[in-house]
PDB file of N, CA and C in Angstrom:
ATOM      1  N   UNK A   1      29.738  97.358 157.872  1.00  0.00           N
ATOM      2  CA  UNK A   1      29.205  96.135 158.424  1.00  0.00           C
ATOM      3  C   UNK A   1      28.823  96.388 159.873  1.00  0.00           C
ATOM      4  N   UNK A   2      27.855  95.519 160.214  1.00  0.00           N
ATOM      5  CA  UNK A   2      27.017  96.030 161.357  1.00  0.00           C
ATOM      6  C   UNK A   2      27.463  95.157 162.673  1.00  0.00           C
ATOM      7  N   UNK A   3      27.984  94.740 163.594  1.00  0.00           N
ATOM      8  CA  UNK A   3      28.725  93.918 164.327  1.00  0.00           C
ATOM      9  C   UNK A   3      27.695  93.908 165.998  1.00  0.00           C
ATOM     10  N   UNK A   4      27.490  92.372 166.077  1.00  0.00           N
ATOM     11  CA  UNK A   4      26.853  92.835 167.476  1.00  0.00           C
ATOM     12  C   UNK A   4      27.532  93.371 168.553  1.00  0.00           C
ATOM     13  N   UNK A   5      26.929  93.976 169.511  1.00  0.00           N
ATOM     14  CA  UNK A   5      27.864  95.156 170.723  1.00  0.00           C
ATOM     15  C   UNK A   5      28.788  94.071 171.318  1.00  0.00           C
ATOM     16  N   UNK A   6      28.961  92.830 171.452  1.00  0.00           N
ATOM     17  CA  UNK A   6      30.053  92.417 172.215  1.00  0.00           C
ATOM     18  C   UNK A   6      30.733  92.180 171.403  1.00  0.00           C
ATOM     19  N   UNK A   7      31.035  91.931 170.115  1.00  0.00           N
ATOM     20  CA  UNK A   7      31.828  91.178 168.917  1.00  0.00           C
ATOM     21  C   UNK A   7      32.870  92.802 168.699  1.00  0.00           C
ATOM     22  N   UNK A   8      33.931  92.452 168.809  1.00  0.00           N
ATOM     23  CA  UNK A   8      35.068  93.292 167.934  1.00  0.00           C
ATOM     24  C   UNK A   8      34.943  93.649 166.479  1.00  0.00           C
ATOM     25  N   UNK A   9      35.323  94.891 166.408  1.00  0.00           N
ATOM     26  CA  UNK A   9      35.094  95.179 164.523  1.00  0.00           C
ATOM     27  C   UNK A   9      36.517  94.514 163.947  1.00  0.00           C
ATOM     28  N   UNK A  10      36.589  94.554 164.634  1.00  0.00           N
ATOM     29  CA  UNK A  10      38.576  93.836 163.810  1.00  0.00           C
ATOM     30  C   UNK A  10      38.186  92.846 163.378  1.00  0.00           C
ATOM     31  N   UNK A  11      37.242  91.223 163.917  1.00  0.00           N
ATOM     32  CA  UNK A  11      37.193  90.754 163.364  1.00  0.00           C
ATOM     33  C   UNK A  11      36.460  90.540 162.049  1.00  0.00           C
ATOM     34  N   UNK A  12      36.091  91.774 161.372  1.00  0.00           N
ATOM     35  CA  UNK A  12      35.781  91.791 160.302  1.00  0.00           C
ATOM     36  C   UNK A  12      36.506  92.684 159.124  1.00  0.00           C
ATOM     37  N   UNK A  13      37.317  92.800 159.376  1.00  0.00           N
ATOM     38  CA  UNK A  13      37.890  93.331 158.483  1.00  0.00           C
ATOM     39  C   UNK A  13      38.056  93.228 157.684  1.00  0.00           C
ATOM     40  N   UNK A  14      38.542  91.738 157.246  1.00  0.00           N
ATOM     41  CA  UNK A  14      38.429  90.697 155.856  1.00  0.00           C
ATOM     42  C   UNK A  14      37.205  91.366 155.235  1.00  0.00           C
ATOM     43  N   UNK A  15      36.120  90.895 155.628  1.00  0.00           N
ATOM     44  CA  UNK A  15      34.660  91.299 155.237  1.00  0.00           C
ATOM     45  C   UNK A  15      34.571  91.890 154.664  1.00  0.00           C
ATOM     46  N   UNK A  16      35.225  93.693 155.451  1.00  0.00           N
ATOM     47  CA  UNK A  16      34.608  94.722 155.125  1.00  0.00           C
ATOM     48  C   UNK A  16      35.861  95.373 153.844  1.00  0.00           C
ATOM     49  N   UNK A  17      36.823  94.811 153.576  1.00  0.00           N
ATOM     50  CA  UNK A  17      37.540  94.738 152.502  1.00  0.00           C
ATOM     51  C   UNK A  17      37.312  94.860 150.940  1.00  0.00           C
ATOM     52  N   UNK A  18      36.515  93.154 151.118  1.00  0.00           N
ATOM     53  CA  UNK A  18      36.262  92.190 150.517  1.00  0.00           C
ATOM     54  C   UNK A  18      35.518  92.917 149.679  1.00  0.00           C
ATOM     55  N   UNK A  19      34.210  93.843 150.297  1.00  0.00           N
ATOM     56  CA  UNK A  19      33.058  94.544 150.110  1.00  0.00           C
ATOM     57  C   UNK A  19      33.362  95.594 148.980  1.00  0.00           C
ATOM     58  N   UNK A  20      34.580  96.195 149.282  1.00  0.00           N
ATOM     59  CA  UNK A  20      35.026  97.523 148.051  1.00  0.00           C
ATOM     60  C   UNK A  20      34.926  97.244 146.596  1.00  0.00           C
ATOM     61  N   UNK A  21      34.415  98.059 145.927  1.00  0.00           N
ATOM     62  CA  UNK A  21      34.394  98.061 144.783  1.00  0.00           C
ATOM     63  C   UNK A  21      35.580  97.901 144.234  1.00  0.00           C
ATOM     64  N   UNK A  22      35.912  97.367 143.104  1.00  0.00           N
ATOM     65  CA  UNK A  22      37.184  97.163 142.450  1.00  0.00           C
ATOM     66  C   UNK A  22      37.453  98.456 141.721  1.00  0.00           C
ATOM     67  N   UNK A  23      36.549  99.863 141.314  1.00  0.00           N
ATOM     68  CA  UNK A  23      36.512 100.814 140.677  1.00  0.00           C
ATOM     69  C   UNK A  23      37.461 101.674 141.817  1.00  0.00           C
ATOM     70  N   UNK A  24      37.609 101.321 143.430  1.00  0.00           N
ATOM     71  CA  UNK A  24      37.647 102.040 144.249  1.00  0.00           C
ATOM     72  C   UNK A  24      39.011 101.385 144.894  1.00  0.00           C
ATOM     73  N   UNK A  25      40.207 101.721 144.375  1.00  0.00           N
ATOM     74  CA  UNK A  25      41.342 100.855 144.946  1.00  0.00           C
ATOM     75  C   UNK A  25      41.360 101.171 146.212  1.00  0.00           C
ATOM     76  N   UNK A  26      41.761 100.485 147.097  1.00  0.00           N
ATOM     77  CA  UNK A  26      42.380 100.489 148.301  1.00  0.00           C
ATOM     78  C   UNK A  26      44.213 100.806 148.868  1.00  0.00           C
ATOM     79  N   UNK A  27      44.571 101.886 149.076  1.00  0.00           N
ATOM     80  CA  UNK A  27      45.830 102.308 148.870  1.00  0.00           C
ATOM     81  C   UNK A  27      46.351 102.393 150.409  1.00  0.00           C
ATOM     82  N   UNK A  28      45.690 102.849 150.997  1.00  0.00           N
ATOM     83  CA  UNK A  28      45.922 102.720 152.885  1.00  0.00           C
ATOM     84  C   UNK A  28      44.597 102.538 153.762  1.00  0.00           C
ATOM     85  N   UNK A  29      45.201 101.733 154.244  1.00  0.00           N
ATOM     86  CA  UNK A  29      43.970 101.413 155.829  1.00  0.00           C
ATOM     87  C   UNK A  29      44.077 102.142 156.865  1.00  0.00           C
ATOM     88  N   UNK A  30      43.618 103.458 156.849  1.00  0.00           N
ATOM     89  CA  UNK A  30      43.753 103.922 158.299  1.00  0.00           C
ATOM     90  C   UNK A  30      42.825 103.098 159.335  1.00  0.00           C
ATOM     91  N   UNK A  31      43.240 102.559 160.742  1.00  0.00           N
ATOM     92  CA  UNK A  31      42.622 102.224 161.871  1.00  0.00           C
ATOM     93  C   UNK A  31      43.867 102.335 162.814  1.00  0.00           C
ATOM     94  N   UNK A  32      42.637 102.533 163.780  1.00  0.00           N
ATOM     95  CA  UNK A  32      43.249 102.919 165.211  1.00  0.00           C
ATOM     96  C   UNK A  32      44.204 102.121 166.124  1.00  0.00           C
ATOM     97  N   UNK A  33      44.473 101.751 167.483  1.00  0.00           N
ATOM     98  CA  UNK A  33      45.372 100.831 167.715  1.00  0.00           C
ATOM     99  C   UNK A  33      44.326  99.883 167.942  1.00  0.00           C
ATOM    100  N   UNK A  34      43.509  99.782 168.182  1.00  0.00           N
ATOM    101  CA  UNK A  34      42.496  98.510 168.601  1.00  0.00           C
ATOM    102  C   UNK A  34      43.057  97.187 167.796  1.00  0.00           C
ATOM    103  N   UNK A  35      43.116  97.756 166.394  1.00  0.00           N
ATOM    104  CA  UNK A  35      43.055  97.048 164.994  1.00  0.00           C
ATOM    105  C   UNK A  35      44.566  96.807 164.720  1.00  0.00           C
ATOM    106  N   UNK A  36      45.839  96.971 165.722  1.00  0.00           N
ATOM    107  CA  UNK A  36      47.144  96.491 166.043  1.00  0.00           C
ATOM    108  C   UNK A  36      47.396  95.146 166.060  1.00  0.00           C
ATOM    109  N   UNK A  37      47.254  94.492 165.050  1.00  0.00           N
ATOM    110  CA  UNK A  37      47.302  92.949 165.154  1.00  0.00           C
ATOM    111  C   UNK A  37      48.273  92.244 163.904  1.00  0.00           C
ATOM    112  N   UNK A  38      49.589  91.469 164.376  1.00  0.00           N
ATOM    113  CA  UNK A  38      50.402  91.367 162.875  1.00  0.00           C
ATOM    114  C   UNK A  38      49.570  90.443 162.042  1.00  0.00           C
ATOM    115  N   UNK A  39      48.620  89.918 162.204  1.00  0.00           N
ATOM    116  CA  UNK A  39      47.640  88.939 161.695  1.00  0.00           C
ATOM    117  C   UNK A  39      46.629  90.149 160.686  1.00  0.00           C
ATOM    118  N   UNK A  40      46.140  91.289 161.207  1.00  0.00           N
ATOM    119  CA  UNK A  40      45.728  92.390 160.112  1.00  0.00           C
ATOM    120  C   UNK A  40      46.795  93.122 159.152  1.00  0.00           C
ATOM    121  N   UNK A  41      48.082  92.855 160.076  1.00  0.00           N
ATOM    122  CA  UNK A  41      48.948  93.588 159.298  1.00  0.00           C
ATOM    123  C   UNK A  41      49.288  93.230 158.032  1.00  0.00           C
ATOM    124  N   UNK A  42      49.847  91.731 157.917  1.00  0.00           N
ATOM    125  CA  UNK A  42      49.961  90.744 157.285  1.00  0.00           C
ATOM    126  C   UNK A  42      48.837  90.445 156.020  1.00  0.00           C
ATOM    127  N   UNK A  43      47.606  90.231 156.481  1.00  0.00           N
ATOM    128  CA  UNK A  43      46.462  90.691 155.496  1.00  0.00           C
ATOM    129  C   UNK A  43      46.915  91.895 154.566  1.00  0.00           C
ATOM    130  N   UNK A  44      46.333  93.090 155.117  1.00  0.00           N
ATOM    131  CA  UNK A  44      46.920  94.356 154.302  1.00  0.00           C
ATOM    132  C   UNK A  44      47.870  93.665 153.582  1.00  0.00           C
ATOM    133  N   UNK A  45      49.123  94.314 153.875  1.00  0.00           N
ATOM    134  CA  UNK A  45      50.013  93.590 152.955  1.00  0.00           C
ATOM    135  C   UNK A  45      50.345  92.831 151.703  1.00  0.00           C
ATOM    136  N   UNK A  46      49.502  91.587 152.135  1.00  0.00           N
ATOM    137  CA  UNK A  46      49.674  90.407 151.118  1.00  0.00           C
ATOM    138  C   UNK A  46      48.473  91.120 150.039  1.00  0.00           C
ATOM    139  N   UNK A  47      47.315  92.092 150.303  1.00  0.00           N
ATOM    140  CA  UNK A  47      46.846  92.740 149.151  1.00  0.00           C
ATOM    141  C   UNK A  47      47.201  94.146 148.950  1.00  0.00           C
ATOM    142  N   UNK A  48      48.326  94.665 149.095  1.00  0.00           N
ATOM    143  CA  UNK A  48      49.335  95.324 148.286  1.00  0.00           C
ATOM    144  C   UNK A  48      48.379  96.701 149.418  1.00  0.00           C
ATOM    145  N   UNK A  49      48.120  96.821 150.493  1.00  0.00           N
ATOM    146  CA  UNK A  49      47.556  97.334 151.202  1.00  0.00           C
ATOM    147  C   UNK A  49      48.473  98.604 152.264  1.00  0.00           C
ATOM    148  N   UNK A  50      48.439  99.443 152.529  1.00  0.00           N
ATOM    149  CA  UNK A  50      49.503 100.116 153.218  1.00  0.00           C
ATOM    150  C   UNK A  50      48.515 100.286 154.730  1.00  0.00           C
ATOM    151  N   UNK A  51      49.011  99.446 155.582  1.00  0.00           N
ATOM    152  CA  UNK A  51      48.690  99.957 156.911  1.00  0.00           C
ATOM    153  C   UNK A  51      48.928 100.773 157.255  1.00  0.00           C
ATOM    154  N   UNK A  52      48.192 101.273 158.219  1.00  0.00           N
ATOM    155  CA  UNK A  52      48.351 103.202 158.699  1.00  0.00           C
ATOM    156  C   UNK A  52      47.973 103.111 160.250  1.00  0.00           C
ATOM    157  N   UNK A  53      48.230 102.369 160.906  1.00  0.00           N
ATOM    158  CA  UNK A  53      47.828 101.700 162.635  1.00  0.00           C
ATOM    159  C   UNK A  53      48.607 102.005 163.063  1.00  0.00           C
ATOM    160  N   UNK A  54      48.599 102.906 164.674  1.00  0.00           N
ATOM    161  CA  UNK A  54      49.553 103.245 165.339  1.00  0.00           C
ATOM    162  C   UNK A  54      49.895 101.613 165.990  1.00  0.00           C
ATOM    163  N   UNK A  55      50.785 102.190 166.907  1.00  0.00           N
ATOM    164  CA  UNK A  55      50.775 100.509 167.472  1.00  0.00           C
ATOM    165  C   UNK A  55      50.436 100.652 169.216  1.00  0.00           C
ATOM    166  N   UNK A  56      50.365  99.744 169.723  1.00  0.00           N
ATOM    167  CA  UNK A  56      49.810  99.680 171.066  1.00  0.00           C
ATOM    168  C   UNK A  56      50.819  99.680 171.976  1.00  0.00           C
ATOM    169  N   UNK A  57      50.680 100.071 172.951  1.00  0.00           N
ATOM    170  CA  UNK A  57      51.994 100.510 174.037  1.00  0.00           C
ATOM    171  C   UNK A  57      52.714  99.120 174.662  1.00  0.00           C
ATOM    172  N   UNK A  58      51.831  98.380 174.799  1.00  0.00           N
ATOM    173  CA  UNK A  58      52.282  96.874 175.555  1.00  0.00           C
ATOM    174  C   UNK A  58      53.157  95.821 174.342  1.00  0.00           C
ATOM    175  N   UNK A  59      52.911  96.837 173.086  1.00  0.00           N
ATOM    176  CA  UNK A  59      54.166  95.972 171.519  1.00  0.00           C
ATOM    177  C   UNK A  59      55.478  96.145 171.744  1.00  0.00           C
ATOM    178  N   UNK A  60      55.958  94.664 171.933  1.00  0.00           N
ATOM    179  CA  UNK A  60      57.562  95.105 172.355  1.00  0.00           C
ATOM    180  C   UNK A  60      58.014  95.694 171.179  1.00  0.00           C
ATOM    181  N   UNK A  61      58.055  95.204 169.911  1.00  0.00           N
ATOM    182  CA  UNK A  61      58.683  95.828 168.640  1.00  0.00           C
ATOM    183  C   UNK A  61      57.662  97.456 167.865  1.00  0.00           C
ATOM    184  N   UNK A  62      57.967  98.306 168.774  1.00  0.00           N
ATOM    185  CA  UNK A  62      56.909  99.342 167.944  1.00  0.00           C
ATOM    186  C   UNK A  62      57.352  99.698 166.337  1.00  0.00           C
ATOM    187  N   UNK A  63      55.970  99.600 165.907  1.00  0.00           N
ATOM    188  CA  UNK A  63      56.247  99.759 163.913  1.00  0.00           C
ATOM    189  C   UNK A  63      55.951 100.987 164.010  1.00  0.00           C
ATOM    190  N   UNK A  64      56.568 102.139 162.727  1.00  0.00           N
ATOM    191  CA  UNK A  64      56.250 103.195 162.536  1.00  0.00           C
ATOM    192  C   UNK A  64      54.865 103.213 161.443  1.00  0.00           C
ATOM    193  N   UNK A  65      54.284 104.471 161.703  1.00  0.00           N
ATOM    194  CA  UNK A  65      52.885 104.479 160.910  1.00  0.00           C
ATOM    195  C   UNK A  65      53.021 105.684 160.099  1.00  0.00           C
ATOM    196  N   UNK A  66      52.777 106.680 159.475  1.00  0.00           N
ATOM    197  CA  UNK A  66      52.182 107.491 158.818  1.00  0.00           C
ATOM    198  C   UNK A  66      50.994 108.710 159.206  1.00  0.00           C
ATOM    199  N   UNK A  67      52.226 109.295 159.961  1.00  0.00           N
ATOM    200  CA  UNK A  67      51.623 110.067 160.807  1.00  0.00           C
ATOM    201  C   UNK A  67      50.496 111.423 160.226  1.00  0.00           C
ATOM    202  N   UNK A  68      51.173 111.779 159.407  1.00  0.00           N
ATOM    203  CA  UNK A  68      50.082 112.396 158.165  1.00  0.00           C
ATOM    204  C   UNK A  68      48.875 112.027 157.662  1.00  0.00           C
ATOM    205  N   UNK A  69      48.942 110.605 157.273  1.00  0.00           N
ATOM    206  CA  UNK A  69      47.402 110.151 156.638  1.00  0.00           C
ATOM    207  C   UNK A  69      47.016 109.633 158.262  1.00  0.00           C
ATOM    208  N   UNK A  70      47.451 109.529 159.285  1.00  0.00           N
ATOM    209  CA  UNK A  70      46.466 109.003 160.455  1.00  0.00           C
ATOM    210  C   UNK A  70      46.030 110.147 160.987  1.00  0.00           C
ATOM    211  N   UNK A  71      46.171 111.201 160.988  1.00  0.00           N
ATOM    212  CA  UNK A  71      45.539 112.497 161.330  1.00  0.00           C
ATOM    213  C   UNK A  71      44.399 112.679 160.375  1.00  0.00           C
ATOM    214  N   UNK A  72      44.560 112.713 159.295  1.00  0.00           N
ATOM    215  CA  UNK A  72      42.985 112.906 157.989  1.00  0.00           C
ATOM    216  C   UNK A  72      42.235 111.790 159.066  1.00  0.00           C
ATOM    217  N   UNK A  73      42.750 110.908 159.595  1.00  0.00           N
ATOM    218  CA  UNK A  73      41.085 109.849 160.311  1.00  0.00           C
ATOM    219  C   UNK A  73      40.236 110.501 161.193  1.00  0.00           C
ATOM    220  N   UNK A  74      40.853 111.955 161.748  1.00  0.00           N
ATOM    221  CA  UNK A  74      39.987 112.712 162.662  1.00  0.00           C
ATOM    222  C   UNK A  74      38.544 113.245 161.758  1.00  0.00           C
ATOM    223  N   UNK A  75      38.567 113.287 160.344  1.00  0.00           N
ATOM    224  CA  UNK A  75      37.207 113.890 159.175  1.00  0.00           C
ATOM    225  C   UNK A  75      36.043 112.243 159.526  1.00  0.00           C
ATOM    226  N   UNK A  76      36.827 111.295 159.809  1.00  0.00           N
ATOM    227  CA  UNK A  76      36.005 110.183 159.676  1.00  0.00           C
ATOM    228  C   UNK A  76      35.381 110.469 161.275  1.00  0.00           C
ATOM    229  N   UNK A  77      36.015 110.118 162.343  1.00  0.00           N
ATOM    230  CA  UNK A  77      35.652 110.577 163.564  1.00  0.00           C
ATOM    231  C   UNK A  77      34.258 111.816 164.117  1.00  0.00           C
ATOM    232  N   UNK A  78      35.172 112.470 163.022  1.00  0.00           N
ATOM    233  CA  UNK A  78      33.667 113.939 163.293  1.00  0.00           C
ATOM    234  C   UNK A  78      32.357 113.503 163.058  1.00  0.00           C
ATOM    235  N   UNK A  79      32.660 112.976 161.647  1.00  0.00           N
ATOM    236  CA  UNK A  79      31.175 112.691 161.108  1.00  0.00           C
ATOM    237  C   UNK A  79      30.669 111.675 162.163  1.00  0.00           C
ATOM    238  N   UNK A  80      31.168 110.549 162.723  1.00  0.00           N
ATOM    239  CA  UNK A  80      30.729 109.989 163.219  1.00  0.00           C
ATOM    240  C   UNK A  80      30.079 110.105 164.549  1.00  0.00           C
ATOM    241  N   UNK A  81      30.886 111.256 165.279  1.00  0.00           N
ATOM    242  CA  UNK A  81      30.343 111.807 166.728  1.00  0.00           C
ATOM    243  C   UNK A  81      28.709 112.970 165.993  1.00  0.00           C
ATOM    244  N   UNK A  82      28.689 113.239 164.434  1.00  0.00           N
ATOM    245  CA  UNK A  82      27.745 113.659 164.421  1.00  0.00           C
ATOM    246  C   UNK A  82      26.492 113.443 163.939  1.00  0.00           C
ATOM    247  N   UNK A  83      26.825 112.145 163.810  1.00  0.00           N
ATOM    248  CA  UNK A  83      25.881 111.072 163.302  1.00  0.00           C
ATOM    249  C   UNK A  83      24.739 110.922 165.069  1.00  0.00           C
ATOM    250  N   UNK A  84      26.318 110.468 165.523  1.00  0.00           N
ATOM    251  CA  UNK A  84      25.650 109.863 167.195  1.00  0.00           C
ATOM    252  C   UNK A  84      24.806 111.124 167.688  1.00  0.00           C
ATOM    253  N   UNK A  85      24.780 112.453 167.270  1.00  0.00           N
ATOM    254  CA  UNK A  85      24.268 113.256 168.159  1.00  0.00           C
ATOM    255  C   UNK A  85      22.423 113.193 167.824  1.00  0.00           C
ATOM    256  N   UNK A  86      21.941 112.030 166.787  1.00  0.00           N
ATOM    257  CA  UNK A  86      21.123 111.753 166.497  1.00  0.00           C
ATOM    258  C   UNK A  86      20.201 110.307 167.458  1.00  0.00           C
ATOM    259  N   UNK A  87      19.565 110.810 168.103  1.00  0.00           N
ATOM    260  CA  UNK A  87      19.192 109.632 169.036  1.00  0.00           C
ATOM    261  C   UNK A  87      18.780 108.098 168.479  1.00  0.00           C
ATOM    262  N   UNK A  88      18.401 108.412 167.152  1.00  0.00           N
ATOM    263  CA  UNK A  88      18.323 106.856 166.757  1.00  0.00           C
ATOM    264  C   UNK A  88      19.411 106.339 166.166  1.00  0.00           C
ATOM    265  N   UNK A  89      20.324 106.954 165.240  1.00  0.00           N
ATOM    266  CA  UNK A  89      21.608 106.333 164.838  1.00  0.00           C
ATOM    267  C   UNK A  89      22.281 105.668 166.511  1.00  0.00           C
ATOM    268  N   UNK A  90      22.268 106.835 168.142  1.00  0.00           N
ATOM    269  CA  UNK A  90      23.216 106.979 168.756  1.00  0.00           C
ATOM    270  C   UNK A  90      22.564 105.355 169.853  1.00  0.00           C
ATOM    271  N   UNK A  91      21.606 105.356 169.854  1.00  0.00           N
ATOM    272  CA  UNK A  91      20.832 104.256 170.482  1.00  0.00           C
ATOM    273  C   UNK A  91      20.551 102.675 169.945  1.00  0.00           C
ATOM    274  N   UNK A  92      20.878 103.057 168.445  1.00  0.00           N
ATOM    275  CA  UNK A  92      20.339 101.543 167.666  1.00  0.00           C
ATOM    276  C   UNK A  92      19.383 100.903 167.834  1.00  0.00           C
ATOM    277  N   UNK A  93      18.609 101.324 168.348  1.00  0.00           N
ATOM    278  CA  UNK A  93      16.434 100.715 168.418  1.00  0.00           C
ATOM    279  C   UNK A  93      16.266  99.629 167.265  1.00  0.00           C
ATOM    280  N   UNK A  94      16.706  99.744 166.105  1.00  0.00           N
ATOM    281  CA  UNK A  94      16.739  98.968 164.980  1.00  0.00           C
ATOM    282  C   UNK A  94      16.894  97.996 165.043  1.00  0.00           C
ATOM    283  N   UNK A  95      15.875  96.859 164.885  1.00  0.00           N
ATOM    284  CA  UNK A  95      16.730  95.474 164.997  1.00  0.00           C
ATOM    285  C   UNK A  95      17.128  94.578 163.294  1.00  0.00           C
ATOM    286  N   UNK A  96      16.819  95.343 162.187  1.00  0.00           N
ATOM    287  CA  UNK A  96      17.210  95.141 161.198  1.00  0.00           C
ATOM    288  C   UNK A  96      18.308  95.920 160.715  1.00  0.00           C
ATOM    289  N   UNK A  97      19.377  95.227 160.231  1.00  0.00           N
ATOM    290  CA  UNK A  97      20.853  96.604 159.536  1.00  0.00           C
ATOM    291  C   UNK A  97      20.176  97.119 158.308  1.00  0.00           C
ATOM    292  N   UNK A  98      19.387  96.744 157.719  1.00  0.00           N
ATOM    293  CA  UNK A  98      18.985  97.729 156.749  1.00  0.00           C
ATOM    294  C   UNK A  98      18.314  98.779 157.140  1.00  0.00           C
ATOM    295  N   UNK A  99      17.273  98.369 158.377  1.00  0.00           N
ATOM    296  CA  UNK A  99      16.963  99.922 158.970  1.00  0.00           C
ATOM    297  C   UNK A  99      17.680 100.674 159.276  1.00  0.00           C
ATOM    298  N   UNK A 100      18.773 100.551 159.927  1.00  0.00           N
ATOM    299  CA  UNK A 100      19.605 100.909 160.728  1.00  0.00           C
ATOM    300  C   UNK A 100      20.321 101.699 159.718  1.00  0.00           C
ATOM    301  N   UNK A 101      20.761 100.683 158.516  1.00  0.00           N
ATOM    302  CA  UNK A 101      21.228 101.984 157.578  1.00  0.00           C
ATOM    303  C   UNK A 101      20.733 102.861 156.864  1.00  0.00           C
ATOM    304  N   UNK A 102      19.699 102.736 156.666  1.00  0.00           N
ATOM    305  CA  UNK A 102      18.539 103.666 156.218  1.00  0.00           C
ATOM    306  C   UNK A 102      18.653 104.986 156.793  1.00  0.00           C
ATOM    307  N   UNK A 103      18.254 104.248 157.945  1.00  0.00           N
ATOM    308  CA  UNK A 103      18.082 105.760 159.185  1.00  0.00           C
ATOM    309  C   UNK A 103      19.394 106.779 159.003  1.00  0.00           C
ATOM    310  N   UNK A 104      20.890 105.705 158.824  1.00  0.00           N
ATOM    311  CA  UNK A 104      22.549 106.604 158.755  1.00  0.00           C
ATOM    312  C   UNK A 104      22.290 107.191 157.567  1.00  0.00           C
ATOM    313  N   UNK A 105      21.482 106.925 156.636  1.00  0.00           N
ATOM    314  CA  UNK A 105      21.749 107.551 155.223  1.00  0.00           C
ATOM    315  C   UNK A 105      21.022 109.145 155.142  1.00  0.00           C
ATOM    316  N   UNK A 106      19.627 108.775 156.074  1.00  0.00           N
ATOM    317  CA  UNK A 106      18.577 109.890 155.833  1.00  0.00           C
ATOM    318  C   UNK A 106      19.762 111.294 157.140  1.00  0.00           C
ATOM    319  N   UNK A 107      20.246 110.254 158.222  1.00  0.00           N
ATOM    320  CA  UNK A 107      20.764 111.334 159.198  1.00  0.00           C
ATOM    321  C   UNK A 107      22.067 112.119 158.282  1.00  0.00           C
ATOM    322  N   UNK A 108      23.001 110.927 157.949  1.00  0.00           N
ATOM    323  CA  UNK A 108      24.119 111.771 156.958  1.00  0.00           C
ATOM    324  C   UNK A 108      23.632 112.869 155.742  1.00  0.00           C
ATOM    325  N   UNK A 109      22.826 112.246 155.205  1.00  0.00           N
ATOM    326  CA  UNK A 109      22.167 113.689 154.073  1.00  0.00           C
ATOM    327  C   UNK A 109      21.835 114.872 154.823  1.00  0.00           C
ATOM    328  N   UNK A 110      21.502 114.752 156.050  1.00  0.00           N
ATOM    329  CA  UNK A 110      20.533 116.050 156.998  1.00  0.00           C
ATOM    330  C   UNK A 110      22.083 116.342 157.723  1.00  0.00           C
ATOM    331  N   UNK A 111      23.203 115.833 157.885  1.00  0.00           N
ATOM    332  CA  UNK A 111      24.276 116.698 158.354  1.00  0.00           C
ATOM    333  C   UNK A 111      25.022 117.339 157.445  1.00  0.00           C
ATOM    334  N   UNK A 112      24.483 116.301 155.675  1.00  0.00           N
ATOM    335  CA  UNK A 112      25.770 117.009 155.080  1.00  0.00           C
ATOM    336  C   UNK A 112      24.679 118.124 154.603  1.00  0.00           C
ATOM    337  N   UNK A 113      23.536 118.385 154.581  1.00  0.00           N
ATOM    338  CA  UNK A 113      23.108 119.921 154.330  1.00  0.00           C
ATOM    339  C   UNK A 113      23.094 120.740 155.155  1.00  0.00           C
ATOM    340  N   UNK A 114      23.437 120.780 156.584  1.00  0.00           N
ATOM    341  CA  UNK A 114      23.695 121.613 157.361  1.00  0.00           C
ATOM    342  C   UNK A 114      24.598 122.683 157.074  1.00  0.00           C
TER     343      UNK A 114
END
């Protein structure tokens, strides 16, 4: 989901959930601390969801995470710094999200044949 530059991705999370195929269970949420909120946590959860969120330094009660599957989030990270090294994915010129994803689809095929 495509979020305007001042809007937080957290608040879509529901959304971008919602969106998964039912063929494609959902077993853990890796996200970062941004996405540290007992209001996401709680979500997860109540759909049988395993959070994987470090927690934020200013949390008086720190939760433990899953330190194993939050390291695999560095494969998501890469791709993404190598998406950006593409000036139109890294700029967003696009003012339609279907262009916009268009353009991520044609750049991701041209990194994953590299």
């Amino acid at each position: 989901m495509i979020t305007p530059g001042q809007q937080h991705d957290s608040t879509v999370v529901d959304a971008v959930l919602e969106v998964v195929p039912d063929a494609c269970p959902i077993q853990a949420a890796v996200m970062d601390k941004a996405y540290d909120s007992d209001e996401i946590r709680a979500n997860l959860k109540e759909q049988k969801i395993k959070p994987v969120i470090p927690t934020k330094s200013n949390r008086k009660k720190q939760i433990r995470h899953d330190k194993k599957l939050y390291a695999q989030r560095n494969c998501v990270e890469r791709l993404v710094g190598k998406l950006k090294q593409f000036r139109a994915v890294a700029t967003r010129y696009e003012k339609l999200a279907c262009t916009f994803l268009a353009i991520v689809h044609v750049v991701a095929a041209f990194v994953m044949a590299r």
